[in-house]
C-alpha atoms as a PDB file:
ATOM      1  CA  UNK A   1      17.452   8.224 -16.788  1.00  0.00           C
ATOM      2  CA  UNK A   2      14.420   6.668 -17.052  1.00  0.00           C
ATOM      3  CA  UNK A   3      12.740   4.426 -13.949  1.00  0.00           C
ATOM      4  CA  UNK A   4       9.304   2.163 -14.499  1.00  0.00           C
ATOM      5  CA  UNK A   5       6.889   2.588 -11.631  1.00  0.00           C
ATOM      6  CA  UNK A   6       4.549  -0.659 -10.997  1.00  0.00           C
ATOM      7  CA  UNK A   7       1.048   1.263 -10.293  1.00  0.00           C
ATOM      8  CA  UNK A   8      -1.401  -0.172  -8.997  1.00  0.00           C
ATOM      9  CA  UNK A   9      -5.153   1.111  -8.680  1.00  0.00           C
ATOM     10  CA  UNK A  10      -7.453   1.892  -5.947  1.00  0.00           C
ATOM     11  CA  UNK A  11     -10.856   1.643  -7.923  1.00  0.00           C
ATOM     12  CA  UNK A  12     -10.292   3.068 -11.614  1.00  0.00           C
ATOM     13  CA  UNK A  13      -7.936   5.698 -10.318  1.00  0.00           C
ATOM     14  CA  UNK A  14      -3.834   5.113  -9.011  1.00  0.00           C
ATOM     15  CA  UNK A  15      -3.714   4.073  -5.993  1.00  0.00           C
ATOM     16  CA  UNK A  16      -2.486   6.635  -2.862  1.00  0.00           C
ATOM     17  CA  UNK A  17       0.783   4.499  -2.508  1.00  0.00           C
ATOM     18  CA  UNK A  18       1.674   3.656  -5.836  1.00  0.00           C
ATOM     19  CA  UNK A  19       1.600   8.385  -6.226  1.00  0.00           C
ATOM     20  CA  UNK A  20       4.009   7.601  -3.027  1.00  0.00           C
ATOM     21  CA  UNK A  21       6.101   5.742  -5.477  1.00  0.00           C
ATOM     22  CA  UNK A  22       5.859   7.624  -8.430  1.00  0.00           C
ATOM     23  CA  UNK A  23       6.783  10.921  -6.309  1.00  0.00           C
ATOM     24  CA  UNK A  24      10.117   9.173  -5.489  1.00  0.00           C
ATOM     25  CA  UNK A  25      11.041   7.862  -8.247  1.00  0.00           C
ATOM     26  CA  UNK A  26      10.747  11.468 -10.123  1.00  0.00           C
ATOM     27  CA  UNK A  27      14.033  12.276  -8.435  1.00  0.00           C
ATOM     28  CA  UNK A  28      15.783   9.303 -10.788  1.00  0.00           C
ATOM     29  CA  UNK A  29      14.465  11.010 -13.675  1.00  0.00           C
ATOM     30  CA  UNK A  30      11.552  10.985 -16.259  1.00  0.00           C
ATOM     31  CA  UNK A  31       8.691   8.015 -15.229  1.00  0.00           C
ATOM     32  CA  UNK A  32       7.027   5.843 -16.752  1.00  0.00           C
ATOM     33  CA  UNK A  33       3.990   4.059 -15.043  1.00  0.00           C
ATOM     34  CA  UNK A  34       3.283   0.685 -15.811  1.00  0.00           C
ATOM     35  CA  UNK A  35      -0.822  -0.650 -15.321  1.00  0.00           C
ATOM     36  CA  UNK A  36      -2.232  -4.089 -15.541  1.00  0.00           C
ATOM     37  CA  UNK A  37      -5.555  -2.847 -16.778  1.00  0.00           C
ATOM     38  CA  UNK A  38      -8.467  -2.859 -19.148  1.00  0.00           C
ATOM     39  CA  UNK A  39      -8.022   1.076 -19.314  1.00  0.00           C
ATOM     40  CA  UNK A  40      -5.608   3.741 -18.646  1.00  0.00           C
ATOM     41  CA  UNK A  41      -6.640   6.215 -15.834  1.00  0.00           C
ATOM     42  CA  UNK A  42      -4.944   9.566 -15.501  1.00  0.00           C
ATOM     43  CA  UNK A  43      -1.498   9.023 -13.648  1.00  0.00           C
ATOM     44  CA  UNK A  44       0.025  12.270 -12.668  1.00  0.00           C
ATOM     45  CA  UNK A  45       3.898  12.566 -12.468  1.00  0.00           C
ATOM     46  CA  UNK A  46       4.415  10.433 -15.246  1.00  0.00           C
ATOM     47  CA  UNK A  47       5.598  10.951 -19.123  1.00  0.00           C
ATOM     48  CA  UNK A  48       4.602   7.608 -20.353  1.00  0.00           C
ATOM     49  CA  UNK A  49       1.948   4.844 -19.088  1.00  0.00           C
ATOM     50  CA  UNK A  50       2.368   0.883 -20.540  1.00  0.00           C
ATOM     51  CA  UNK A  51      -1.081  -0.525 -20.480  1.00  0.00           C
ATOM     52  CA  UNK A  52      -0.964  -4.282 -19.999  1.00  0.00           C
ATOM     53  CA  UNK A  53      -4.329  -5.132 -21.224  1.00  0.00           C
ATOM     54  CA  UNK A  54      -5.690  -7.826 -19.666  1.00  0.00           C
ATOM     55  CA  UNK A  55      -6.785 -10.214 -22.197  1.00  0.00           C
ATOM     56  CA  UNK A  56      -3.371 -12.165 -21.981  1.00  0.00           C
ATOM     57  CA  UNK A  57      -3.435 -11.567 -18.196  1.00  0.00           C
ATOM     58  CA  UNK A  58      -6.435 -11.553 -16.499  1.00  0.00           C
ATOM     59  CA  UNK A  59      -5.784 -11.300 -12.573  1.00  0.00           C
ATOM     60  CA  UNK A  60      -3.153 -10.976 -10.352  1.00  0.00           C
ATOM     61  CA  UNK A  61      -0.355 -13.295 -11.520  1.00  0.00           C
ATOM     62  CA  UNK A  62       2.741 -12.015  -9.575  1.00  0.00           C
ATOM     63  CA  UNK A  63       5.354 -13.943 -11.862  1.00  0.00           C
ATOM     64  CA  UNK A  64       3.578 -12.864 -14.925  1.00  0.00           C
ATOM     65  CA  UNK A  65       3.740  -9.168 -13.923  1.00  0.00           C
ATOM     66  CA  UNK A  66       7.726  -9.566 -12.887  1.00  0.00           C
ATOM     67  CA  UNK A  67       8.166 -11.137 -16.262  1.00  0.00           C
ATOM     68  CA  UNK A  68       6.667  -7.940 -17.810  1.00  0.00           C
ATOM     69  CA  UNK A  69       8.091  -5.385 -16.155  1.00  0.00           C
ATOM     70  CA  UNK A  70      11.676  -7.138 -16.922  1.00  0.00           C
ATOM     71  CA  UNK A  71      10.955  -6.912 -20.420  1.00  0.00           C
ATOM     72  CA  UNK A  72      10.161  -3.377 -20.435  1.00  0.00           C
ATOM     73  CA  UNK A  73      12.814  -2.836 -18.187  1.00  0.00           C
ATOM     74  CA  UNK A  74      15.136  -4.062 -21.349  1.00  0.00           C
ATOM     75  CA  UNK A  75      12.869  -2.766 -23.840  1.00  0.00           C
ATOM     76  CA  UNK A  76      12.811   1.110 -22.304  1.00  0.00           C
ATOM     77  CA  UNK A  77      16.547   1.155 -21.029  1.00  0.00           C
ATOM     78  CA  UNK A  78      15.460   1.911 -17.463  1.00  0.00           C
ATOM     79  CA  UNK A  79      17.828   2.220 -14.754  1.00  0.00           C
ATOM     80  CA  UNK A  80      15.597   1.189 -11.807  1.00  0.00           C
ATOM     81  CA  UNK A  81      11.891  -0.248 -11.382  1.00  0.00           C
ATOM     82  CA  UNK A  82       9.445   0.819  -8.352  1.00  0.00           C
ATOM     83  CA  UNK A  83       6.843  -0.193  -6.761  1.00  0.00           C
ATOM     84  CA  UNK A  84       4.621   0.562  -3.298  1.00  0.00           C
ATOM     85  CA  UNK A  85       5.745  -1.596  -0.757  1.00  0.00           C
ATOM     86  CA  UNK A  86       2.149  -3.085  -0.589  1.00  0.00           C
ATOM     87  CA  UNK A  87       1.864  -6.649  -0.326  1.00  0.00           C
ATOM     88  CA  UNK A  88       1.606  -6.653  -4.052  1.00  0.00           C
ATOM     89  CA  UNK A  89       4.542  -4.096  -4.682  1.00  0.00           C
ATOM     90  CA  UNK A  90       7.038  -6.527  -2.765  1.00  0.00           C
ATOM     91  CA  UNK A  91       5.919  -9.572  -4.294  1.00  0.00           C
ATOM     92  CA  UNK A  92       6.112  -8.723  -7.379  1.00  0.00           C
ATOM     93  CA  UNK A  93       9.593  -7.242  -7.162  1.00  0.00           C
ATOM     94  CA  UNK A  94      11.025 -10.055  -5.089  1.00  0.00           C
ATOM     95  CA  UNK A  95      10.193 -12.276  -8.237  1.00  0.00           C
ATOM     96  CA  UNK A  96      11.664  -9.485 -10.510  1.00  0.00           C
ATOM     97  CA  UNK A  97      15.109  -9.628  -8.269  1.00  0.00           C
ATOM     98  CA  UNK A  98      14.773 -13.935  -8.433  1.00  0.00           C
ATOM     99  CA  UNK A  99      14.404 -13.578 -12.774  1.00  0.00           C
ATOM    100  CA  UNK A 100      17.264 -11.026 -13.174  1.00  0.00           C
ATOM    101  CA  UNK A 101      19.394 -12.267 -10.571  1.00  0.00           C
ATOM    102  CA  UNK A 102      19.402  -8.650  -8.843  1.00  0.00           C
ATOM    103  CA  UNK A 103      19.148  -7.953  -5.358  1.00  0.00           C
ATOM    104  CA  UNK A 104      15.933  -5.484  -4.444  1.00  0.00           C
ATOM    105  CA  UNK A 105      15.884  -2.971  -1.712  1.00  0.00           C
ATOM    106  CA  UNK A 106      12.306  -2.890   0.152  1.00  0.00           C
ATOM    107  CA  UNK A 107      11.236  -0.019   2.233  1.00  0.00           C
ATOM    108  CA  UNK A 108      12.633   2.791   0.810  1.00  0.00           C
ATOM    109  CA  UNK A 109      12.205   6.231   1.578  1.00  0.00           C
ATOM    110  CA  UNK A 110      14.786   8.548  -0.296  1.00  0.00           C
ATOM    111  CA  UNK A 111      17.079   7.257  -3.318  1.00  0.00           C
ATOM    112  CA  UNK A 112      20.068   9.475  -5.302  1.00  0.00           C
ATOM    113  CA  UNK A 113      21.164   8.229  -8.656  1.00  0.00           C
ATOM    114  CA  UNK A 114      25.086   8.178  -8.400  1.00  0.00           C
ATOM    115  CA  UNK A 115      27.758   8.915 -11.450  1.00  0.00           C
ATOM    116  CA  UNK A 116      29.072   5.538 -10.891  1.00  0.00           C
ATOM    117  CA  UNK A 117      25.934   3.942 -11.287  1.00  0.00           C
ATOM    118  CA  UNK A 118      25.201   3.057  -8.014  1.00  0.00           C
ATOM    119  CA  UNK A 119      22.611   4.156  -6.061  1.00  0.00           C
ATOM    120  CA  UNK A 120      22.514   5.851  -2.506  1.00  0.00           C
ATOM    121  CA  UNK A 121      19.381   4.683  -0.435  1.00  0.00           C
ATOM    122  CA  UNK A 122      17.706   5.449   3.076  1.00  0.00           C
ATOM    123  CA  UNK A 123      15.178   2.485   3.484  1.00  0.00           C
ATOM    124  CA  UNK A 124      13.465   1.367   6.834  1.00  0.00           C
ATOM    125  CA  UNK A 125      14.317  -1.531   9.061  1.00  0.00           C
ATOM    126  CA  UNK A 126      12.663  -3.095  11.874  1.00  0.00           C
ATOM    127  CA  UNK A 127       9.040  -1.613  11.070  1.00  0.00           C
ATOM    128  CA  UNK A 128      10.577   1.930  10.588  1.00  0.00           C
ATOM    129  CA  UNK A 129      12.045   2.133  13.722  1.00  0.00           C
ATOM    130  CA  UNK A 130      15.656   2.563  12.349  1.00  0.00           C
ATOM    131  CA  UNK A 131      16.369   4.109   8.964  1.00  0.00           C
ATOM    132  CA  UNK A 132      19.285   2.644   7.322  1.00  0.00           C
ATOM    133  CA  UNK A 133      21.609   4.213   4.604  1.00  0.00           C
ATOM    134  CA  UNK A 134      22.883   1.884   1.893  1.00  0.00           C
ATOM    135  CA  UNK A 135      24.281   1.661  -1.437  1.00  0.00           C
ATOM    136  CA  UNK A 136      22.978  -0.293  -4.053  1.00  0.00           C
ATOM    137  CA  UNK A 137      25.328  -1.640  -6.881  1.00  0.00           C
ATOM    138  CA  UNK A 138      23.150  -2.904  -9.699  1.00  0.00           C
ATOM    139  CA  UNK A 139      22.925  -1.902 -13.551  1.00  0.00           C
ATOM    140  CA  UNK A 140      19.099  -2.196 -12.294  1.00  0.00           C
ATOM    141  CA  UNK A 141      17.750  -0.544  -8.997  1.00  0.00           C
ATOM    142  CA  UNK A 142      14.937  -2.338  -7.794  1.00  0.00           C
ATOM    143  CA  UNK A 143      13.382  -0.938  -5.235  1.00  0.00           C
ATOM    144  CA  UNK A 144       9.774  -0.783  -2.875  1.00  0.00           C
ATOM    145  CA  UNK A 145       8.561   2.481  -1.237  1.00  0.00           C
ATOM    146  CA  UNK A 146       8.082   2.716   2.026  1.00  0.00           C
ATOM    147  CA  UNK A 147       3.787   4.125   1.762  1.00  0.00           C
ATOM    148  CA  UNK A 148       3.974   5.664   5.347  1.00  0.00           C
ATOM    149  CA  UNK A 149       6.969   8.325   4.490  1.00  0.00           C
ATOM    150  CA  UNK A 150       6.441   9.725   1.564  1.00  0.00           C
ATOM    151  CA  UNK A 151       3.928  12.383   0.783  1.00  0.00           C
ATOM    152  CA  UNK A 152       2.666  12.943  -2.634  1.00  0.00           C
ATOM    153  CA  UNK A 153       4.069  15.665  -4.459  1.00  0.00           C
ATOM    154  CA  UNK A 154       3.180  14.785  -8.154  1.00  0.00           C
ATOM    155  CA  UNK A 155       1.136  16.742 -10.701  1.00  0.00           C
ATOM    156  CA  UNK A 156      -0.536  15.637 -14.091  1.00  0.00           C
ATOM    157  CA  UNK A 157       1.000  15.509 -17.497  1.00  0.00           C
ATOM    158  CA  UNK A 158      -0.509  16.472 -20.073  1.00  0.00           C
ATOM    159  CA  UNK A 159       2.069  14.809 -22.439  1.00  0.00           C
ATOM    160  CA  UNK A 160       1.663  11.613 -21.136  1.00  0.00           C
ATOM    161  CA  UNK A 161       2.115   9.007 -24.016  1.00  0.00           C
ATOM    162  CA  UNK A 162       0.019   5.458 -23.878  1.00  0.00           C
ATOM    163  CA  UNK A 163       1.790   2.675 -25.341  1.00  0.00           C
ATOM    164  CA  UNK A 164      -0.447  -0.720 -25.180  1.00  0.00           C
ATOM    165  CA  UNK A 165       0.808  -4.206 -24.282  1.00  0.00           C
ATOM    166  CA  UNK A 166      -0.063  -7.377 -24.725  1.00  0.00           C
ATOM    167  CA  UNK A 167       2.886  -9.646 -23.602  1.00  0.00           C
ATOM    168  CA  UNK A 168       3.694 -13.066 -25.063  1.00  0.00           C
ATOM    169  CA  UNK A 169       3.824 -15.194 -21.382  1.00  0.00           C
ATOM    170  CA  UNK A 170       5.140 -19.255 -20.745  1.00  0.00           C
ATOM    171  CA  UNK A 171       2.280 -20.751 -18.972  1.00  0.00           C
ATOM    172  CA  UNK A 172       4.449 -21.091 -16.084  1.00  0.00           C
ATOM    173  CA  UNK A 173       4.173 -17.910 -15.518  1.00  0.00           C
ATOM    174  CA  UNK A 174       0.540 -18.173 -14.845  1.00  0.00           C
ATOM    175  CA  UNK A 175       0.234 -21.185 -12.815  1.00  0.00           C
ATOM    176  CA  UNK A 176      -0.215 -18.693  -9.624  1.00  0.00           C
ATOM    177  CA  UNK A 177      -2.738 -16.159 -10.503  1.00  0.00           C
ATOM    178  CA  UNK A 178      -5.579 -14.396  -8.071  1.00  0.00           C
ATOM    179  CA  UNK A 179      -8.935 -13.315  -8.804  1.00  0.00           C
ATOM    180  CA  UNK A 180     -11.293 -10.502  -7.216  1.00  0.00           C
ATOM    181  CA  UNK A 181     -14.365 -12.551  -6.151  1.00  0.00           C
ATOM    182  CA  UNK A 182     -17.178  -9.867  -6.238  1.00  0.00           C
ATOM    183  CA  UNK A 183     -17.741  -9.509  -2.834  1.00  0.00           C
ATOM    184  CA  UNK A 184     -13.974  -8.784  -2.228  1.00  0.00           C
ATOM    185  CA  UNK A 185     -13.952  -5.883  -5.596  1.00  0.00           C
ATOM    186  CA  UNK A 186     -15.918  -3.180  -4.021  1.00  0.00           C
ATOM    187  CA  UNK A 187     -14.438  -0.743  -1.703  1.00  0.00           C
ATOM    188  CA  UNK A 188     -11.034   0.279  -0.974  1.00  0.00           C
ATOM    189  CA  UNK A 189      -7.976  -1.425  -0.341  1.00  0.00           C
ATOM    190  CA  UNK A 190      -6.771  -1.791   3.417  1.00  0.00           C
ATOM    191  CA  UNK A 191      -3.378  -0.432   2.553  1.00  0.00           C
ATOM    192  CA  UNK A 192      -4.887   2.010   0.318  1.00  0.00           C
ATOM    193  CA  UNK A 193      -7.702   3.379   2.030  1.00  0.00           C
ATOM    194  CA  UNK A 194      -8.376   7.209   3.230  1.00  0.00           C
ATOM    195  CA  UNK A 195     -10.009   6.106   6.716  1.00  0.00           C
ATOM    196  CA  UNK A 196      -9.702   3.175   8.275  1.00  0.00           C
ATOM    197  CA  UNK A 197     -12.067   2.237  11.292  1.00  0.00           C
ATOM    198  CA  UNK A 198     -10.246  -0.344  13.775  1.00  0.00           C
ATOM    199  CA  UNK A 199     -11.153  -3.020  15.882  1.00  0.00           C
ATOM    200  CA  UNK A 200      -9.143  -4.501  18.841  1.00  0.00           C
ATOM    201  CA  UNK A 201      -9.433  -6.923  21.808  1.00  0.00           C
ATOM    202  CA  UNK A 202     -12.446  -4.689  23.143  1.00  0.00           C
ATOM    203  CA  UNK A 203     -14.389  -4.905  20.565  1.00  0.00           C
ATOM    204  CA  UNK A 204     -15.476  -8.368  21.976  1.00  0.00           C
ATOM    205  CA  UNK A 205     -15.951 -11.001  19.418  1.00  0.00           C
ATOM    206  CA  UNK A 206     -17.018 -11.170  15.740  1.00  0.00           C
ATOM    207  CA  UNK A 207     -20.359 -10.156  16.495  1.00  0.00           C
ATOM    208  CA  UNK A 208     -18.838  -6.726  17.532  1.00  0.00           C
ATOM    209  CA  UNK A 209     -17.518  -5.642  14.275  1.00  0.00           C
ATOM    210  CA  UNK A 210     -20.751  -4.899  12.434  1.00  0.00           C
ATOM    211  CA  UNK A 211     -21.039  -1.247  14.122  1.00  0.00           C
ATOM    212  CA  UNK A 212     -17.971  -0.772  13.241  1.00  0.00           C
ATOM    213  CA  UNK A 213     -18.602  -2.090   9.610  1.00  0.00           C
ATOM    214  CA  UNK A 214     -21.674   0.206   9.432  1.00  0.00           C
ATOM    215  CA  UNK A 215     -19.389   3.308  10.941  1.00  0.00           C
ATOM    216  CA  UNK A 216     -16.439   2.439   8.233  1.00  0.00           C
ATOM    217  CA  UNK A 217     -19.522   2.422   5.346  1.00  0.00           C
ATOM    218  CA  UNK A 218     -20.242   6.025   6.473  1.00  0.00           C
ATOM    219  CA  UNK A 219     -17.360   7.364   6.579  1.00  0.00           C
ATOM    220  CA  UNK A 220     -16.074   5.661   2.736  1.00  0.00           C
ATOM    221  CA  UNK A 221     -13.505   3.368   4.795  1.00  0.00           C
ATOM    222  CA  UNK A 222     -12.383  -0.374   5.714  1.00  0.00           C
ATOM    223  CA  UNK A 223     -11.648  -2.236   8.947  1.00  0.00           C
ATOM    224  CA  UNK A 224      -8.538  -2.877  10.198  1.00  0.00           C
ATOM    225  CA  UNK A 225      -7.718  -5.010  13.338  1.00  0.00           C
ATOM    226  CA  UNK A 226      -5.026  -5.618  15.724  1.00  0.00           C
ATOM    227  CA  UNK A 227      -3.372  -9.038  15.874  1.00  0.00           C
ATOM    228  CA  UNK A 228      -4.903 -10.323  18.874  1.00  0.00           C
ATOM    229  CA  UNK A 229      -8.543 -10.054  16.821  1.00  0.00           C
ATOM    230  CA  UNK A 230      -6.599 -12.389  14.003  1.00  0.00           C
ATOM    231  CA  UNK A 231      -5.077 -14.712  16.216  1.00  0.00           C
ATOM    232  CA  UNK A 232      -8.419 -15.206  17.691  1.00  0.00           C
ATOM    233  CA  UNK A 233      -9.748 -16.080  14.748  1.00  0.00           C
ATOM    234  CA  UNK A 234     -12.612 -13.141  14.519  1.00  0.00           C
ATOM    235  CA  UNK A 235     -11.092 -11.675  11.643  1.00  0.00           C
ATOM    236  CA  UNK A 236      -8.906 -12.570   8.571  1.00  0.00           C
ATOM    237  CA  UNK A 237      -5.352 -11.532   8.798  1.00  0.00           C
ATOM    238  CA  UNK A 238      -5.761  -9.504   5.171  1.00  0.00           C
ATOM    239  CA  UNK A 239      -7.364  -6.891   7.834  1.00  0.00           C
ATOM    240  CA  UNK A 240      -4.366  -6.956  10.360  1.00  0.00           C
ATOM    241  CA  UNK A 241      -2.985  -3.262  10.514  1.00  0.00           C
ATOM    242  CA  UNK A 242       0.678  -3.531  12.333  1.00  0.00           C
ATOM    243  CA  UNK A 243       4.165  -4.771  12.141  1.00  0.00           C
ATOM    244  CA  UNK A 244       3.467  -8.151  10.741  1.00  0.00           C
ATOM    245  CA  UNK A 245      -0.065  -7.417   8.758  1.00  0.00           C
ATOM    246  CA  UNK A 246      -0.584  -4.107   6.719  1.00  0.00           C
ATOM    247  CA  UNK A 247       1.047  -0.612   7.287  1.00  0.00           C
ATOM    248  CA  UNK A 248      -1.464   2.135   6.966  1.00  0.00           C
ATOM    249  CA  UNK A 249      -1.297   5.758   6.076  1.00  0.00           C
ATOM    250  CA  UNK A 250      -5.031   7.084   5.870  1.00  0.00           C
ATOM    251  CA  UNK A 251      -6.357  10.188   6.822  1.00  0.00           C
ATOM    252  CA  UNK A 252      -8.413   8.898   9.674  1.00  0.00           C
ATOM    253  CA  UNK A 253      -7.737   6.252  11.844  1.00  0.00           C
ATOM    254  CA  UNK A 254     -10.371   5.458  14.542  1.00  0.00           C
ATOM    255  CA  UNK A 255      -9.156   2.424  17.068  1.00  0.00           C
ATOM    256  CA  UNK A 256     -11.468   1.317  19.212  1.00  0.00           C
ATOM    257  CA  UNK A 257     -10.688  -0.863  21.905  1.00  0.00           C
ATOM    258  CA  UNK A 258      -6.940  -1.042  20.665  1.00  0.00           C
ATOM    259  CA  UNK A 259      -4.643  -0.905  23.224  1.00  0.00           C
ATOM    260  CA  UNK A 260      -2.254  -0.005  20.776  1.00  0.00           C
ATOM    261  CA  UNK A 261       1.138  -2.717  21.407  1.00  0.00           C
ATOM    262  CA  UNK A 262       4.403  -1.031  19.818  1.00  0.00           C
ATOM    263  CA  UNK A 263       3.391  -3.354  16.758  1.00  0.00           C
ATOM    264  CA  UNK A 264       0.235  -2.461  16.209  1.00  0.00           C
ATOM    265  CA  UNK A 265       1.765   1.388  16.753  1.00  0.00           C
ATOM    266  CA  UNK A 266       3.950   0.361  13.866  1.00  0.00           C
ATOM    267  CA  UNK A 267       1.592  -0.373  10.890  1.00  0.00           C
ATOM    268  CA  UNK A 268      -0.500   2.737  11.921  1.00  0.00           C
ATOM    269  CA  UNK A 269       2.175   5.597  12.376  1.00  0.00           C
ATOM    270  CA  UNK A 270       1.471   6.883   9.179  1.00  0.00           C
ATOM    271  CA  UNK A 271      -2.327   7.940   9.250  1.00  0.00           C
ATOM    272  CA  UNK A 272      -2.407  11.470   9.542  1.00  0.00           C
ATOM    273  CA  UNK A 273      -4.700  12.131  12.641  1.00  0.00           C
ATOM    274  CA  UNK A 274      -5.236   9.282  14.969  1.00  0.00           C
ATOM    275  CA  UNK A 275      -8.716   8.792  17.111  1.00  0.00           C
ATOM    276  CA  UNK A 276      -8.631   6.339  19.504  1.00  0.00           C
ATOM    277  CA  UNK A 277     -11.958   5.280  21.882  1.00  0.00           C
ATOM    278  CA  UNK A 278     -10.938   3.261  24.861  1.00  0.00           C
ATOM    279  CA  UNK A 279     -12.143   2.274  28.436  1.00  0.00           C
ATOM    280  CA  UNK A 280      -8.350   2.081  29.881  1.00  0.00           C
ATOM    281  CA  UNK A 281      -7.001   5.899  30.430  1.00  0.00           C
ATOM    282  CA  UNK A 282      -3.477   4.205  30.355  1.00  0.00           C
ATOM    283  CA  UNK A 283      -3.727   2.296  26.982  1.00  0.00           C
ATOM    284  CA  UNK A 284      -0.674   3.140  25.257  1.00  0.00           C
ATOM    285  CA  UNK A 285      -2.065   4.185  22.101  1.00  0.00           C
ATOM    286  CA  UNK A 286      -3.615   7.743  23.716  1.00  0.00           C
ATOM    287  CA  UNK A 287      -0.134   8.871  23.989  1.00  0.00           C
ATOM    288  CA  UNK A 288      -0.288   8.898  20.022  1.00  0.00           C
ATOM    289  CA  UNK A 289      -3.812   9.743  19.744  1.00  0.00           C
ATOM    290  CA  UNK A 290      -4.583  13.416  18.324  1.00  0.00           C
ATOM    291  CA  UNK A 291      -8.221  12.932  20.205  1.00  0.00           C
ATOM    292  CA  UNK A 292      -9.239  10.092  23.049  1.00  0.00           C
ATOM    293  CA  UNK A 293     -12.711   9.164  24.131  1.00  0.00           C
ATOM    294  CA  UNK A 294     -12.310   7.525  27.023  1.00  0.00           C
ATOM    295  CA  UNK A 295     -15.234   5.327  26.887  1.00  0.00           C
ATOM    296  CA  UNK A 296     -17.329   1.955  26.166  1.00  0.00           C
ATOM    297  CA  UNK A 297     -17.198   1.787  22.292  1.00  0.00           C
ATOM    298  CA  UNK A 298     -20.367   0.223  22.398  1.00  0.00           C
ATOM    299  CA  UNK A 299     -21.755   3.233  23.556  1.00  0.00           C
ATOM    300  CA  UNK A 300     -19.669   5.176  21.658  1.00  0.00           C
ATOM    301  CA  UNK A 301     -19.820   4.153  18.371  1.00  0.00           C
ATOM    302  CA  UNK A 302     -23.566   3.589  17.956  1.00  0.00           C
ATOM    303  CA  UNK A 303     -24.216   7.140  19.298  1.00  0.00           C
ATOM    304  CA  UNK A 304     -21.403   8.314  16.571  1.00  0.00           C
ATOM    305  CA  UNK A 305     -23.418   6.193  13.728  1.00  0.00           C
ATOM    306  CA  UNK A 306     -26.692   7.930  15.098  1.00  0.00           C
ATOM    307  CA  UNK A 307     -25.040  10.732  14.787  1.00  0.00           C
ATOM    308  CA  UNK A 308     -23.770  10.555  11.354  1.00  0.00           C
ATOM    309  CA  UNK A 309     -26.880   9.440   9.613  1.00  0.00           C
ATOM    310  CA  UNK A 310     -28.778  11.927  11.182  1.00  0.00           C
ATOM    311  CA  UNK A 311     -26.265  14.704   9.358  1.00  0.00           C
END
């Protein structure tokens, strides 16, 4: 069996999640990566790697991409295609399900290839608070990974074949296509990202997150925010972390002045220590916090940036 993983990259390297995806997918069988890039970075895990070079397909055309990965889909004889279940991953694979006619299973985080052909699932529901088990009956499993509960377990190959691609597209397929501006290129993703600083209600206004943009600079992270900050309007939602805006699993996540509301708890359940700095003793998100400062995070974080550029 042979199952196509949609990877995506975090600078010129695979991004954390799409590893999430490729790790799950190596209990299908033998996996091939597929990358919408100039160049082919190292992919561990995986036995082959399609390069879709971007002359043909410059950007982030979600239609385009389905359109490719269905033909390679044909072309390799794969039994299922993967992806993160990043705001990219789902997109693209809920326009792969519309062009094949096959239904896609989102949030996934365990999957057994069955003799019949089927395949057995446990995916999340309701933001991961219930896990349910499925079965999926389709000659072609599509399927996202949930980032937030799978760890990476993947190692390099040094077999790894490259096959290039440069796909023949309608122009249809191309009528929606994004661009990185340059401002928006450098740095990491929010979803992808190995420490994420964030910035609630306390923070105070708009004017209040450039400490915290300083502090994420120093320690190689983004910002995140809760939904009250984008509701506001101090903040674009592409920065939400939570049930409705991004799920997170970073290393670090600091949340300052984040009372931390059972959705917000949602999108960050996943980062591997939690630090949260907040004024109210009682905010719910202590009781997931591996370390509290109970304190004004205007204090607190310009004494931490002092701090940290004095090291």
């Amino acid at each position: 069996m042979t199952a196509l993983v949609l990877t995506e990259l975090d600078g010129a390297e695979a991004a954390d999640a799409s590893l999430r995806a490729i790790t799950l997918a190596r209990s299908l069988g033998e996996v091939s990566a597929v990358v919408f890039a100039a160049a082919a970075p190292q992919i561990p895990g995986v036995t082959d790697v399609y390069l879709i070079e971007p002359e043909s397909l410059d950007g982030y055309a979600p239609l385009a991409w389905a359109r490719v990965l269905a033909g390679l889909a044909g072309e390799t004889g794969a039994t299922a295609v993967l992806a993160a279940g990043t705001d990219r991953g789902n997109e693209v694979l809920a326009h792969l399900g519309a062009i094949t006619g096959l239904p896609m299973a989102a949030n996934c985080t365990a999957v057994l290839a069955e003799d019949d052909g089927t395949h057995r699932l446990v995916r999340q529901r309701w933001a991961g608070l219930l896990l349910e088990d499925a079965i999926l009956q389709a000659p072609l499993a599509l399927l996202t990974v949930a980032t937030d509960a799978i760890s990476v377990d993947v190692t390099a190959e040094t077999s790894a074949s490259v096959h290039v691609r440069q796909p023949e597209l309608a122009e249809g397929d191309l009528l929606v296509r994004a661009a990185e501006s340059a401002a928006g290129s450098g740095g990491e993703s929010l979803a992808t990202a190995r420490v994420v600083v964030g910035g609630g209600r306390g923070v105070g206004g708009p004017d209040g997150f450039a400490p915290l943009e300083e502090l994420a600079g120093l320690l190689g992270g983004v910002v995140g925010v809760s939904r009250v900050v984008t509701s506001e309007g101090w903040r674009p939602h592409r920065q939400q972390v939570g049930q409705t805006g991004t799920k997170i699993t970073p290393e670090l996540y600091l949340a300052c002045g984040i009372s931390g509301a059972i959705q917000h708890i949602a999108g960050c359940a996943g980062a591997r220590h939690i630090i949260a700095i907040n004024t109210d003793p009682g905010a719910p998100i202590l009781s997931r916090a591996d370390y509290a400062v109970i304190g004004d995070l205007h204090q607190v974080i310009p004494a931490l940036v002092t701090a940290l550029r004095a090291r």
